[in-house]
Protein backbone atom coordinates (compact mmCIF):
# COMPACT_ATOMS: atom_id res chain seq x y z
CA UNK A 1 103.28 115.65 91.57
CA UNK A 2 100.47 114.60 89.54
CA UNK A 3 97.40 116.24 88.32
CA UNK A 4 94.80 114.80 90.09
CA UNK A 5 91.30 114.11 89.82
CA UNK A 6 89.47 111.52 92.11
CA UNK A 7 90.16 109.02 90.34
CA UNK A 8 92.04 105.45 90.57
CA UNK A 9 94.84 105.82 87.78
CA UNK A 10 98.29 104.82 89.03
CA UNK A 11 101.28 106.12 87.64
CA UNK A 12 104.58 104.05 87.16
CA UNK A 13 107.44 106.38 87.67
CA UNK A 14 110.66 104.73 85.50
CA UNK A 15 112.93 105.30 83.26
CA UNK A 16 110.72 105.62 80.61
CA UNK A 17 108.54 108.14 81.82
CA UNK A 18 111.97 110.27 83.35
CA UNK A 19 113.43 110.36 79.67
CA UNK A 20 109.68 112.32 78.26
CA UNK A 21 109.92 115.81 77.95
CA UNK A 22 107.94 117.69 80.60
CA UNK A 23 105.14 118.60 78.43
CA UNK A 24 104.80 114.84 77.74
CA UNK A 25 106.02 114.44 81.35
CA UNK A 26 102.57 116.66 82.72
CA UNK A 27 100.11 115.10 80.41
CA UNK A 28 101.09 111.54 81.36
CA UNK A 29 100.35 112.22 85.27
CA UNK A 30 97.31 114.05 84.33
CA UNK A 31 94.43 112.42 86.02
CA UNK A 32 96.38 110.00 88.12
CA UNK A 33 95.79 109.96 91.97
CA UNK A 34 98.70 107.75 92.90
CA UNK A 35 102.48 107.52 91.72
CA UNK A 36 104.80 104.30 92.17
CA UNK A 37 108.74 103.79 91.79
CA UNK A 38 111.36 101.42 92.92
CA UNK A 39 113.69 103.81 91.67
CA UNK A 40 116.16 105.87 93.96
CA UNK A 41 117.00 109.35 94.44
CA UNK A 42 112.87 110.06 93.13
CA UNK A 43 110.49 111.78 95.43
CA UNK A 44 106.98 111.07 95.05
CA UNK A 45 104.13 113.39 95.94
CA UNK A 46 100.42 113.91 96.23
CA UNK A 47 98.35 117.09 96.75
CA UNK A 48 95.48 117.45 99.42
CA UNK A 49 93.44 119.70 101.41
CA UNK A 50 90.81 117.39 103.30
CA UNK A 51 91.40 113.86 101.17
CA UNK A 52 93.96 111.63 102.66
CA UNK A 53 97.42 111.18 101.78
CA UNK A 54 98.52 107.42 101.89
CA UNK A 55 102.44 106.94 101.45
CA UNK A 56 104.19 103.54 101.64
CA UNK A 57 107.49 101.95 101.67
CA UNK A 58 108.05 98.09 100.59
CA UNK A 59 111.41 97.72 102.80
CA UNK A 60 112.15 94.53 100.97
CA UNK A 61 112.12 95.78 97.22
CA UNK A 62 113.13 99.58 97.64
CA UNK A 63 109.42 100.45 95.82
CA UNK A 64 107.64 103.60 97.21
CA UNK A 65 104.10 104.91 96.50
CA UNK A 66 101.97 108.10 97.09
CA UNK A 67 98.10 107.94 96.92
CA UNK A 68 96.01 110.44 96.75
CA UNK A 69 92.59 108.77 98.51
CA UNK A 70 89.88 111.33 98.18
CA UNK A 71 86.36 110.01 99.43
CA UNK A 72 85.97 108.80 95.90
CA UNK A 73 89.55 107.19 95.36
CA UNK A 74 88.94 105.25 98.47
CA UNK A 75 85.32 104.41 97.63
CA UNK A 76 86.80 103.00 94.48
CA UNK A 77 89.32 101.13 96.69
CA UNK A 78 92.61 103.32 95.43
CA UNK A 79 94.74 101.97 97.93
CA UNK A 80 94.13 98.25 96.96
CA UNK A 81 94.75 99.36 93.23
CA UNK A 82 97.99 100.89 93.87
CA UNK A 83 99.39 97.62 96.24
CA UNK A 84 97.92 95.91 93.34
CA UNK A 85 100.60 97.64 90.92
CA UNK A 86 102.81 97.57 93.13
CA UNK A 87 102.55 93.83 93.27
CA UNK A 88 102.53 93.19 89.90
CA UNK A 89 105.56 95.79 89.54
CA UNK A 90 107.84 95.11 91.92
CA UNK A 91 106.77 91.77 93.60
CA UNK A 92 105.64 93.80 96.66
CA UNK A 93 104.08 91.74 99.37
CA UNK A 94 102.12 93.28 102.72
CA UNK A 95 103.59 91.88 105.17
CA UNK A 96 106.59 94.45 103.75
CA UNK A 97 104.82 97.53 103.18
CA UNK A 98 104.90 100.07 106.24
CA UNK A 99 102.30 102.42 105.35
CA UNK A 100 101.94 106.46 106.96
CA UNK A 101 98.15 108.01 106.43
CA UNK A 102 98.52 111.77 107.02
CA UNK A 103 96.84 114.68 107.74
CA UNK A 104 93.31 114.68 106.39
CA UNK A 105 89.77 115.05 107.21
CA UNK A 106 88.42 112.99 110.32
CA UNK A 107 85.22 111.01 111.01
CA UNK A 108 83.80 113.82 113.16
CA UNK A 109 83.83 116.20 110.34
CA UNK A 110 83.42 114.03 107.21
CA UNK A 111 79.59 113.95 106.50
CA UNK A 112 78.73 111.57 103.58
CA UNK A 113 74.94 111.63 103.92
CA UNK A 114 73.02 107.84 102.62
CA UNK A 115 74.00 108.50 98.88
CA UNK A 116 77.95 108.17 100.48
CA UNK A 117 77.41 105.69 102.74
CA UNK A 118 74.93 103.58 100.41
CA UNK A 119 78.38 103.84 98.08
CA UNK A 120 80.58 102.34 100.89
CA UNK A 121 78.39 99.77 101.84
CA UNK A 122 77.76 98.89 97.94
CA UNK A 123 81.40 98.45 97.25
CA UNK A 124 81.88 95.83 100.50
CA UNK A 125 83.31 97.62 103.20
CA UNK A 126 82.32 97.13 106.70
CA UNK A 127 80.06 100.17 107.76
CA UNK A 128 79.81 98.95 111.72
CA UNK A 129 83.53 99.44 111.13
CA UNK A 130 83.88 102.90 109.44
CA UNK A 131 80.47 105.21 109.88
CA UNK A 132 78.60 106.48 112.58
CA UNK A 133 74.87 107.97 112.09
CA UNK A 134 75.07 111.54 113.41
CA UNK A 135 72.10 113.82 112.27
CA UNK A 136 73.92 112.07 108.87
CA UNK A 137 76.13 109.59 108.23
CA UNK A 138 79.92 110.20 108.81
CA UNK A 139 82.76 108.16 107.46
CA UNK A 140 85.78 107.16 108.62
CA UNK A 141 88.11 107.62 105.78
CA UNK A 142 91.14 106.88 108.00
CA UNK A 143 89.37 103.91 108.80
CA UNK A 144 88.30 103.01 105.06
CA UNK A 145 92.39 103.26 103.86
CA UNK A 146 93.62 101.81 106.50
CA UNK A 147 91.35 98.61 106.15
CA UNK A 148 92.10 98.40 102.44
CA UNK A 149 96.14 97.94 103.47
CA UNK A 150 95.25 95.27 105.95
CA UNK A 151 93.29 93.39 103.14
CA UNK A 152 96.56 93.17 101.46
CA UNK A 153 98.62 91.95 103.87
CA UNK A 154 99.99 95.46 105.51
CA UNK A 155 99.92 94.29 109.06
CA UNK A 156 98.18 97.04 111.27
CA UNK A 157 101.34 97.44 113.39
CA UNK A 158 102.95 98.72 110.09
CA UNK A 159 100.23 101.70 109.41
CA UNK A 160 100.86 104.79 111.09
CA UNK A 161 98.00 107.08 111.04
CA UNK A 162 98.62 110.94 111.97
CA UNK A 163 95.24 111.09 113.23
CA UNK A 164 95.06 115.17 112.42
CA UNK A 165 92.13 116.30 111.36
CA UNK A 166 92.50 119.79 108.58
CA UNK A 167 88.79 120.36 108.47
CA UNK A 168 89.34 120.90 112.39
CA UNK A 169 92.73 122.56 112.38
CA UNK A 170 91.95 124.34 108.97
CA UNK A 171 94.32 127.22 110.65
CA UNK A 172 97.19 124.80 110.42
CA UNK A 173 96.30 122.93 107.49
CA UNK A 174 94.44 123.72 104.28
CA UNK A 175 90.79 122.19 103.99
CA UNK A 176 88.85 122.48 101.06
CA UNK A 177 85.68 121.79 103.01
CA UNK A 178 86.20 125.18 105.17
CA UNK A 179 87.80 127.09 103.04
CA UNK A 180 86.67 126.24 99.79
CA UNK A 181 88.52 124.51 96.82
CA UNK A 182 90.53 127.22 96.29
CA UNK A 183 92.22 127.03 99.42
CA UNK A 184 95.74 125.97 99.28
CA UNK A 185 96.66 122.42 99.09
CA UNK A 186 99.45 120.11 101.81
CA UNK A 187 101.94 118.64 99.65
CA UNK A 188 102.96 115.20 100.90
CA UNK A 189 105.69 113.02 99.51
CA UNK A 190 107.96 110.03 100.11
CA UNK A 191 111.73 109.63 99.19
CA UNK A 192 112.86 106.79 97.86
CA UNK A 193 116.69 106.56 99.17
């Protein structure tokens, strides 16, 4: 489980990085927000309490990642980073990935204001497509994710979205909006078997 901080570092997990010690271990995933591996028996995992866990699986070359797409990972296009490492990694291709997007804040409750949706819009995704003007802007980060996996090559049939929202269900999940960012935090991993 990395440290993470909003950011769009990804993380190869190999044999390199397994043979560290753990305090070298802990300050190389400081500041990463998504972890790749093609190797088995590892579990990958990311930490959230609104932001939106991304997980995929490239059936064809075994490779697994965990993302960590905050508002500002996926402004900064996170997802298409991490396929992007993931490509140049492993060889992974779209068409191979299937892709879950769990629990995590929903349009309804996301508010982003025009500074956040200026931000969107500046960085080229399609706003008819992910925000609705409320008394402010809301965006779809589902939406947002989702999109950047179809831009490389993930068809939509292969993206399973949980469609839960933990601002809403804050009871049942954690949700830093509600209860503050020292709520607790969903951990949310993928096996790599």
């Amino acid at each position: 489980i990395p440290h993470q901080t909003h950011n769009t570092v990804v993380r190869k997990i190999d044999d390199t990085f397994l043979t560290k010690g753990i305090t070298e271990r802990k300050e190389a995933l400081e500041g990463v927000d998504a972890l790749i591996t093609d190797r088995k028996g590892e579990c990958l995992c990311i930490s959230t309490a609104d932001c939106v866990p991304v997980l995929c699986y490239d059936r064809k070359r075994k490779a697994i990642a965990a993302i960590h797409a905050g508002w500002k990972g996926t402004v900064a296009h996170i997802v298409s980073k991490t396929f992007e490492a993931m490509a140049a990694e492993y060889g992974t291709q779209g068409e191979d990935i299937t892709a879950c997007i769990g629990p995590s804040i929903s349009l309804s409750a996301f508010e982003a204001g025009d500074e956040g949706y200026d931000k969107f819009r500046n960085e080229g995704f399609d706003m008819e497509q992910i925000a609705v003007r409320q008394d402010k802007w809301h965006i779809d980060l589902w939406k947002a994710n989702s999109w950047q996996l179809t831009e490389a090559g993930v068809p939509a049939s292969q993206i399973a979205v949980a469609g839960v929202c933990t601002y809403t269900h804050w009871e049942r999940y954690f949700s830093a909006r509600r209860l503050g960012v020292e709520s607790g935090r969903i951990v949310s991993g993928i096996f790599n078997h």
